[in-house]
PDB file of N, CA and C in Angstrom:
ATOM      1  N   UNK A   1       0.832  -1.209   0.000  1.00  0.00           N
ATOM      2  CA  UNK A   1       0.000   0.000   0.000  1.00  0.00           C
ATOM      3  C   UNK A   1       0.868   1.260   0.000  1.00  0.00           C
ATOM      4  N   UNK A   2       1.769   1.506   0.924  1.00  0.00           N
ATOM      5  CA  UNK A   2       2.935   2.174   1.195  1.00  0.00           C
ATOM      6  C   UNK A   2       3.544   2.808   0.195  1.00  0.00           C
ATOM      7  N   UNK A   3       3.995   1.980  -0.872  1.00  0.00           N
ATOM      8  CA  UNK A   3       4.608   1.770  -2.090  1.00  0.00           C
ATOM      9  C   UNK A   3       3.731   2.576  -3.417  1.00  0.00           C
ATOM     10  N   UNK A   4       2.451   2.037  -3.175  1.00  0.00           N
ATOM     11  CA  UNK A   4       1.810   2.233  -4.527  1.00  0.00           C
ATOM     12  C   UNK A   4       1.631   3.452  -3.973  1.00  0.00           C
ATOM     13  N   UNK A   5       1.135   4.195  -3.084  1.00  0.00           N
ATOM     14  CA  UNK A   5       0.957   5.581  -2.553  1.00  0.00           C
ATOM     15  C   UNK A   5       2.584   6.417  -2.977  1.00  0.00           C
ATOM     16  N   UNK A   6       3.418   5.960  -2.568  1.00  0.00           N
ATOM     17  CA  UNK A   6       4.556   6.753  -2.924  1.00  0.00           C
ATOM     18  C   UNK A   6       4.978   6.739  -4.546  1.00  0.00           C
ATOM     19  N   UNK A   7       4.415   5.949  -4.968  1.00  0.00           N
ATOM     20  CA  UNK A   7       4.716   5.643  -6.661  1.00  0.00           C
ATOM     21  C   UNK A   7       3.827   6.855  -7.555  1.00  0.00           C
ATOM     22  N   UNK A   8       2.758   6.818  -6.758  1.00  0.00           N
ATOM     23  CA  UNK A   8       1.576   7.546  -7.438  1.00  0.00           C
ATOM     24  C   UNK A   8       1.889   9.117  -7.002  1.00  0.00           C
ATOM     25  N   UNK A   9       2.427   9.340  -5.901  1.00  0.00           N
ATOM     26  CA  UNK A   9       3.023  10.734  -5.696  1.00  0.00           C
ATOM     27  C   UNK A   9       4.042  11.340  -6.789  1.00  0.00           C
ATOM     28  N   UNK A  10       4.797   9.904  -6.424  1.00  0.00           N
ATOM     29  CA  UNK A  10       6.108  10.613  -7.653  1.00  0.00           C
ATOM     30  C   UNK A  10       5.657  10.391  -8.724  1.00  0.00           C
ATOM     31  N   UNK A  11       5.018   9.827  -9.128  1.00  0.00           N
ATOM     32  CA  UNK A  11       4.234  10.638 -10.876  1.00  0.00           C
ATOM     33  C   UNK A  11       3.320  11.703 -11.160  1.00  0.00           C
ATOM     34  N   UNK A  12       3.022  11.947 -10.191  1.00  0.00           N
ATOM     35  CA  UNK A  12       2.273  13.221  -9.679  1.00  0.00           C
ATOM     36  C   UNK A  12       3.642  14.579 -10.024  1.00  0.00           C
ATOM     37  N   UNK A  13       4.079  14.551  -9.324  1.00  0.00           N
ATOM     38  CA  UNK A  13       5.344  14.892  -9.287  1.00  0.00           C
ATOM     39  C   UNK A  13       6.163  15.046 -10.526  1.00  0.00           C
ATOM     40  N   UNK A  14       6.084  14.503 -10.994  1.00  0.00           N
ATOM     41  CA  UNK A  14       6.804  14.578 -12.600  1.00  0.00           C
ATOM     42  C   UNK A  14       6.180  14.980 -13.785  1.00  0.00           C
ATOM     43  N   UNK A  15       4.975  14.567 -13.368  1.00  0.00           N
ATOM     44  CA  UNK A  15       3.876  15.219 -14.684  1.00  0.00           C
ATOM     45  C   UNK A  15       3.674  16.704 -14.173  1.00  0.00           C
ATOM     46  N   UNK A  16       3.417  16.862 -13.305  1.00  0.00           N
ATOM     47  CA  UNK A  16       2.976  18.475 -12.704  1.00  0.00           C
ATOM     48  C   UNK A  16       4.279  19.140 -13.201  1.00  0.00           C
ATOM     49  N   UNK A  17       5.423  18.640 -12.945  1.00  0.00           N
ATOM     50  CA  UNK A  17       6.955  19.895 -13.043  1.00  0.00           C
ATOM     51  C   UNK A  17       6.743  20.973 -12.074  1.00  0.00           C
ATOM     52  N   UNK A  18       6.917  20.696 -11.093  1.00  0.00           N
ATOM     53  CA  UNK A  18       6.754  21.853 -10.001  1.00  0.00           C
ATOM     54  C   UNK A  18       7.883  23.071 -10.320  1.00  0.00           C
ATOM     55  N   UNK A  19       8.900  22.762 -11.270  1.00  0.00           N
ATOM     56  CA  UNK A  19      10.030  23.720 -11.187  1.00  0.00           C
ATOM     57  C   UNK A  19       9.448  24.458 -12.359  1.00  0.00           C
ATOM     58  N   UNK A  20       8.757  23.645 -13.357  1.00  0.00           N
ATOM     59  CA  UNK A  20       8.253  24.502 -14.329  1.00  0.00           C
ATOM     60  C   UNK A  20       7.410  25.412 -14.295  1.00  0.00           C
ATOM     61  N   UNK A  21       6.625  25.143 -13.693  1.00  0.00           N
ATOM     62  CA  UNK A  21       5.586  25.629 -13.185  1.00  0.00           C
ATOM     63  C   UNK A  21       5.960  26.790 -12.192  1.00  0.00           C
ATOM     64  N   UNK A  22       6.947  27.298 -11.564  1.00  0.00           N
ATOM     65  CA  UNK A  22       7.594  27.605 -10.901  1.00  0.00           C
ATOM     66  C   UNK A  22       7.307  29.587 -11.075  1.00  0.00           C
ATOM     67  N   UNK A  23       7.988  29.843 -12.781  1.00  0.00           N
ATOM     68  CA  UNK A  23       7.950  30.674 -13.083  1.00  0.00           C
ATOM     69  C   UNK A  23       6.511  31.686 -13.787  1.00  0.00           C
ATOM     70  N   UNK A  24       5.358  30.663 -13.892  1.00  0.00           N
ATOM     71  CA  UNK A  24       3.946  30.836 -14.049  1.00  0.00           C
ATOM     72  C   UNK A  24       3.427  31.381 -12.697  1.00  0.00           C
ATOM     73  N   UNK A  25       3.817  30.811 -12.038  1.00  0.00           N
ATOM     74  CA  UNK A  25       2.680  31.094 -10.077  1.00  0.00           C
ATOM     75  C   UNK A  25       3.959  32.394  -9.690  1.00  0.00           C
ATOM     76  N   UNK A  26       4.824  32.946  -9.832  1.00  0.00           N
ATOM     77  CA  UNK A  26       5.434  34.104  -9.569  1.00  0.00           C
ATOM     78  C   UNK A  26       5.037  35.194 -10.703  1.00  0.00           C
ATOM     79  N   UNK A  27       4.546  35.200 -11.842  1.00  0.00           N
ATOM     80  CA  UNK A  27       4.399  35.870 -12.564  1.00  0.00           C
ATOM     81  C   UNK A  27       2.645  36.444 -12.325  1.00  0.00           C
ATOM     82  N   UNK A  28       2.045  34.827 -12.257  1.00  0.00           N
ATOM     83  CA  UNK A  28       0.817  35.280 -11.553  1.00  0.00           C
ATOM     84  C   UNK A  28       0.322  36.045 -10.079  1.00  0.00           C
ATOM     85  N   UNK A  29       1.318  35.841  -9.496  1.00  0.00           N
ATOM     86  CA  UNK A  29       1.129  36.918  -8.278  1.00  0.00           C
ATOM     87  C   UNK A  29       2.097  37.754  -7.999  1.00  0.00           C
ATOM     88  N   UNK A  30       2.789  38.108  -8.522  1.00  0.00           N
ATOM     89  CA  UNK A  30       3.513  39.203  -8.410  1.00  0.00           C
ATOM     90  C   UNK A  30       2.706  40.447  -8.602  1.00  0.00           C
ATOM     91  N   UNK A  31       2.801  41.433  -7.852  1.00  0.00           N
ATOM     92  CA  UNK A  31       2.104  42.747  -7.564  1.00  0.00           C
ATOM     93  C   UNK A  31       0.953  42.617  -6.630  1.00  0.00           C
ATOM     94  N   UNK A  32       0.822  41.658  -6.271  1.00  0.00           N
ATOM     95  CA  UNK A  32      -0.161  41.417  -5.516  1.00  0.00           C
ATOM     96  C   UNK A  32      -0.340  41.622  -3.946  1.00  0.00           C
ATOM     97  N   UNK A  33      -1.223  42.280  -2.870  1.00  0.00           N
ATOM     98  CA  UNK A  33      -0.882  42.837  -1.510  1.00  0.00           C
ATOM     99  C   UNK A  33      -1.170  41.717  -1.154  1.00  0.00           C
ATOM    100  N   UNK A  34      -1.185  41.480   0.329  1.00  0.00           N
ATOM    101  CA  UNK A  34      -1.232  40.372   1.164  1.00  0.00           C
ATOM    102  C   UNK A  34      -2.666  40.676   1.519  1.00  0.00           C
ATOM    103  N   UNK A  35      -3.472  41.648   1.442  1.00  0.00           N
ATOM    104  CA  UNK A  35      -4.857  41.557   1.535  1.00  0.00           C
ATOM    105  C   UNK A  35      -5.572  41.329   0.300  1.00  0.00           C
ATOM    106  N   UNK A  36      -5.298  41.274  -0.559  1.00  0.00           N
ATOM    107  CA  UNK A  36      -5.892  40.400  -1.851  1.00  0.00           C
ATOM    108  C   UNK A  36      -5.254  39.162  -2.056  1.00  0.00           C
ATOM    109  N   UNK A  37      -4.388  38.826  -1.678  1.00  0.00           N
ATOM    110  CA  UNK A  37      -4.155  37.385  -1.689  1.00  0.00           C
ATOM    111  C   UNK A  37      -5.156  36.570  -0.581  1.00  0.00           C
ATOM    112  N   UNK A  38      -5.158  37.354   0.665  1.00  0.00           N
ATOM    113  CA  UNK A  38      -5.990  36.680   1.907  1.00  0.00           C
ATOM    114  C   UNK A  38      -7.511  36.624   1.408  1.00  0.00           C
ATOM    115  N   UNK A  39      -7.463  37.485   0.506  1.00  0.00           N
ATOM    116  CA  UNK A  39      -9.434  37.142  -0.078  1.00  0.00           C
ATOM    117  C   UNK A  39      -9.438  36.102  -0.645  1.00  0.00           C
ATOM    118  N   UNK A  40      -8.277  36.128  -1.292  1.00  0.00           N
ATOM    119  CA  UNK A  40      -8.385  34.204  -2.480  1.00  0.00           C
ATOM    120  C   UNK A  40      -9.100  33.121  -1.495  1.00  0.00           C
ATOM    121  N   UNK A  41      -9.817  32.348  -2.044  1.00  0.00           N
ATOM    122  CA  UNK A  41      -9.712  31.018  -1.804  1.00  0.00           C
ATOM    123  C   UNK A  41      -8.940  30.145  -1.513  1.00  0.00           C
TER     124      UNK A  41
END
């Protein structure tokens, strides 16, 4: 169980590209105050 849970993370993990993705989620909030971020969801 252990296993297949950690298997399924790390493909999670590799398909997403968290590093790629990296430079999208800074571009998207950049300029942004900490009281419009706290309204987000």
């Amino acid at each position: 169980m252990a296993v297949s849970v950690f298997n399924s993370l790390v493909t999670l993990l590799v398909v997403v590209d968290p590093l790629g993705l990296a430079p999208i989620f800074v571009g998207l909030t950049t300029g942004r105050t900490e009281a419009s971020s706290a309204k987000q969801p």
